[in-house]
C-alpha atoms as a PDB file:
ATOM      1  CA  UNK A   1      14.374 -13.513  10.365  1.00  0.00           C
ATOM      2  CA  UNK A   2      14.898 -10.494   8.462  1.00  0.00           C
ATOM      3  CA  UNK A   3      15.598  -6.744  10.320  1.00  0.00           C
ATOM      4  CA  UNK A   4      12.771  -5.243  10.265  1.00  0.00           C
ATOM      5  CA  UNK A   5      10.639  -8.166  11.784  1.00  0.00           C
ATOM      6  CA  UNK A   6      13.261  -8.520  13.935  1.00  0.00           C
ATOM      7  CA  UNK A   7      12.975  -4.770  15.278  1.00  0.00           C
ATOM      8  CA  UNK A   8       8.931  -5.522  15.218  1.00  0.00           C
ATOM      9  CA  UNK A   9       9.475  -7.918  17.667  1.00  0.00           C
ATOM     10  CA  UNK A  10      11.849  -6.233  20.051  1.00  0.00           C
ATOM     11  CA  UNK A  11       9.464  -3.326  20.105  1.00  0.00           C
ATOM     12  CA  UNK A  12       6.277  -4.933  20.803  1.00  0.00           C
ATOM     13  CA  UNK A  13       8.780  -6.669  23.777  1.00  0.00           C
ATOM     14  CA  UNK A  14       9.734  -3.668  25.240  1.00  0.00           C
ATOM     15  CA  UNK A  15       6.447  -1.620  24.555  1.00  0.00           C
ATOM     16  CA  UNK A  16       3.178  -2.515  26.276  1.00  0.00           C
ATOM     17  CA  UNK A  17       1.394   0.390  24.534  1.00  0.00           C
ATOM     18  CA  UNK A  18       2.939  -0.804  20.982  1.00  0.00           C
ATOM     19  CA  UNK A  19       2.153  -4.481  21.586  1.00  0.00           C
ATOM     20  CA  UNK A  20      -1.777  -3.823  22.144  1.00  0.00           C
ATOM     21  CA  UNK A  21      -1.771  -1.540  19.151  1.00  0.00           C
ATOM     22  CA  UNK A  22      -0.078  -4.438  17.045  1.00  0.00           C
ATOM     23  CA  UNK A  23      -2.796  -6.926  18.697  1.00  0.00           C
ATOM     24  CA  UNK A  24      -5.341  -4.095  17.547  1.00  0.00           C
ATOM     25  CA  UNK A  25      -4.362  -4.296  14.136  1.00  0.00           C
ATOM     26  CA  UNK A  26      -3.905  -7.609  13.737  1.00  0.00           C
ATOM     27  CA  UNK A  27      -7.320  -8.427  14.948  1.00  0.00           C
ATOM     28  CA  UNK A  28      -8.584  -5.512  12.867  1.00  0.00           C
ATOM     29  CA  UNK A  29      -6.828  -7.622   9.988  1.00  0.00           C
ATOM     30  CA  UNK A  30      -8.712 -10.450  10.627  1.00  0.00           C
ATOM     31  CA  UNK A  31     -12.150  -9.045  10.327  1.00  0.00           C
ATOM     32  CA  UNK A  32     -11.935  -7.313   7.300  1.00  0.00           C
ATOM     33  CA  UNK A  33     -10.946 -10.833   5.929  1.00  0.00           C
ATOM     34  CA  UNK A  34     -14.344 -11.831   7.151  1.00  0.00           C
ATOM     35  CA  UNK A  35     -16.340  -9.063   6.204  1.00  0.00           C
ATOM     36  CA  UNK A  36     -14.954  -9.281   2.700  1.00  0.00           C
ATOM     37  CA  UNK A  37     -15.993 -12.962   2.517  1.00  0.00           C
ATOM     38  CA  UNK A  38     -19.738 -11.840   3.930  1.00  0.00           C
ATOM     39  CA  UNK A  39     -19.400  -9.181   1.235  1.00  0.00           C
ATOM     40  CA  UNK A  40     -18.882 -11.812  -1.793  1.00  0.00           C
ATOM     41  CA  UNK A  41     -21.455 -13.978  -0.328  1.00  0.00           C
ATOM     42  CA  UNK A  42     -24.315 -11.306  -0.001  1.00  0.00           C
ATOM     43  CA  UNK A  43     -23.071 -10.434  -3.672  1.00  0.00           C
ATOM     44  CA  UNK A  44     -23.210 -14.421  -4.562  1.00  0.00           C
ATOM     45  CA  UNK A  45     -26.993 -13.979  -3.218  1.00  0.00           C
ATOM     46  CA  UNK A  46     -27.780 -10.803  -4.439  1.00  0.00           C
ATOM     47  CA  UNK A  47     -27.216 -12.278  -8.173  1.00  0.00           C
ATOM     48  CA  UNK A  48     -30.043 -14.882  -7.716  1.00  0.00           C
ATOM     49  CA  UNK A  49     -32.267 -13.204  -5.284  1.00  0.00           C
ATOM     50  CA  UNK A  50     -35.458 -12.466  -7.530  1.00  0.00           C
ATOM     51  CA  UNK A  51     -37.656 -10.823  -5.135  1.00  0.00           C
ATOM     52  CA  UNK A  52     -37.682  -7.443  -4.771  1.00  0.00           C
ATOM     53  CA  UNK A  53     -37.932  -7.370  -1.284  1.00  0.00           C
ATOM     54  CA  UNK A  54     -35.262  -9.643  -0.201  1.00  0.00           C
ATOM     55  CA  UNK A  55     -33.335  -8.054  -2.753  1.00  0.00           C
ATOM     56  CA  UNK A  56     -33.476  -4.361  -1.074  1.00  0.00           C
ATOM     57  CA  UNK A  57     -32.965  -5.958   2.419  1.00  0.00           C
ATOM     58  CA  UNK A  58     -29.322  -7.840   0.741  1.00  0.00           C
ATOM     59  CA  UNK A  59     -28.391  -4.391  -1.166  1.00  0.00           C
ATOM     60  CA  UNK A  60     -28.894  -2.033   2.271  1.00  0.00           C
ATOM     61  CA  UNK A  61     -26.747  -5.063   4.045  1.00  0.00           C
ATOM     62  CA  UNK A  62     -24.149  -4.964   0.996  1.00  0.00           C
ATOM     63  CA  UNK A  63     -24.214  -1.396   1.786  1.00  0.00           C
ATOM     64  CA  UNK A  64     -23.755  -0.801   5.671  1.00  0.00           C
ATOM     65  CA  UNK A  65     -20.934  -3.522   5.209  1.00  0.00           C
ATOM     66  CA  UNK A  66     -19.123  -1.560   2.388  1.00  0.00           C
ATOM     67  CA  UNK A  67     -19.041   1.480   4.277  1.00  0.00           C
ATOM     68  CA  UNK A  68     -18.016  -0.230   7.281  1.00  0.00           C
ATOM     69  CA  UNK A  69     -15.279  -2.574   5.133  1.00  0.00           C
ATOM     70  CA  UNK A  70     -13.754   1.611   4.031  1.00  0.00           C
ATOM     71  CA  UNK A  71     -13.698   2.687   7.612  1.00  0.00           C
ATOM     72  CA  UNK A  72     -11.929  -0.162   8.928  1.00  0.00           C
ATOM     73  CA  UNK A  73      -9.779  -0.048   5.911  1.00  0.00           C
ATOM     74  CA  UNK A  74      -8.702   3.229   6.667  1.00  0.00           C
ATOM     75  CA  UNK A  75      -7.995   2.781  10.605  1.00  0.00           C
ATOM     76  CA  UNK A  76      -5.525   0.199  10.008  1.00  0.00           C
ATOM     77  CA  UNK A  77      -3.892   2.247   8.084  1.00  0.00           C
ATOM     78  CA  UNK A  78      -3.789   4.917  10.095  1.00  0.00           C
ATOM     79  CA  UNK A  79      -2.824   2.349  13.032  1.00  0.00           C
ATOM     80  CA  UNK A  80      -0.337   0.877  10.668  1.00  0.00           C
ATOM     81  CA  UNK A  81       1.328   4.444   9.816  1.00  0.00           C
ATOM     82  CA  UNK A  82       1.373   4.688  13.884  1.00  0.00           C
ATOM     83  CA  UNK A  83       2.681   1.674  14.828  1.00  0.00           C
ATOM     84  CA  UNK A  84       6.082   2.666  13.374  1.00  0.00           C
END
């Protein structure tokens, strides 16, 4: 194991408070994974959705998930700034 992991580790050991912020962020990882898959697949939809009203609803859901993809985006990294 390399240093720095190393020093992760014995942190999040000997810090409650930095062990549920590094839970925090990894689980914060994990859902931006999935909303960027939802993301391509609304996109995947959005390119042969023909009607116009299905087409609206997809592009205001491609939209409220964008803007909530950039705000989680920019929490972790203000968690991940935090965390060391």
């Amino acid at each position: 194991m390399k240093f720095s992991k190393l020093t992760t580790k014995l942190g999040d050991l000997l810090s409650a408070d930095r062990r549920r912020q590094r839970d925090k962020i990894d689980k914060l990882k994990d859902l931006l994974r999935q909303m960027k898959k939802q993301q391509s697949t609304i996109e995947a939809a959005l390119k042969v959705e023909s009607d116009q009203t299905a087409r609206a609803g997809l592009e205001l859901k491609l939209q409220i998930l964008i803007e909530q993809r950039r705000k989680g985006i920019q929490l972790r990294r203000e968690l991940n700034a935090k965390a060391y």
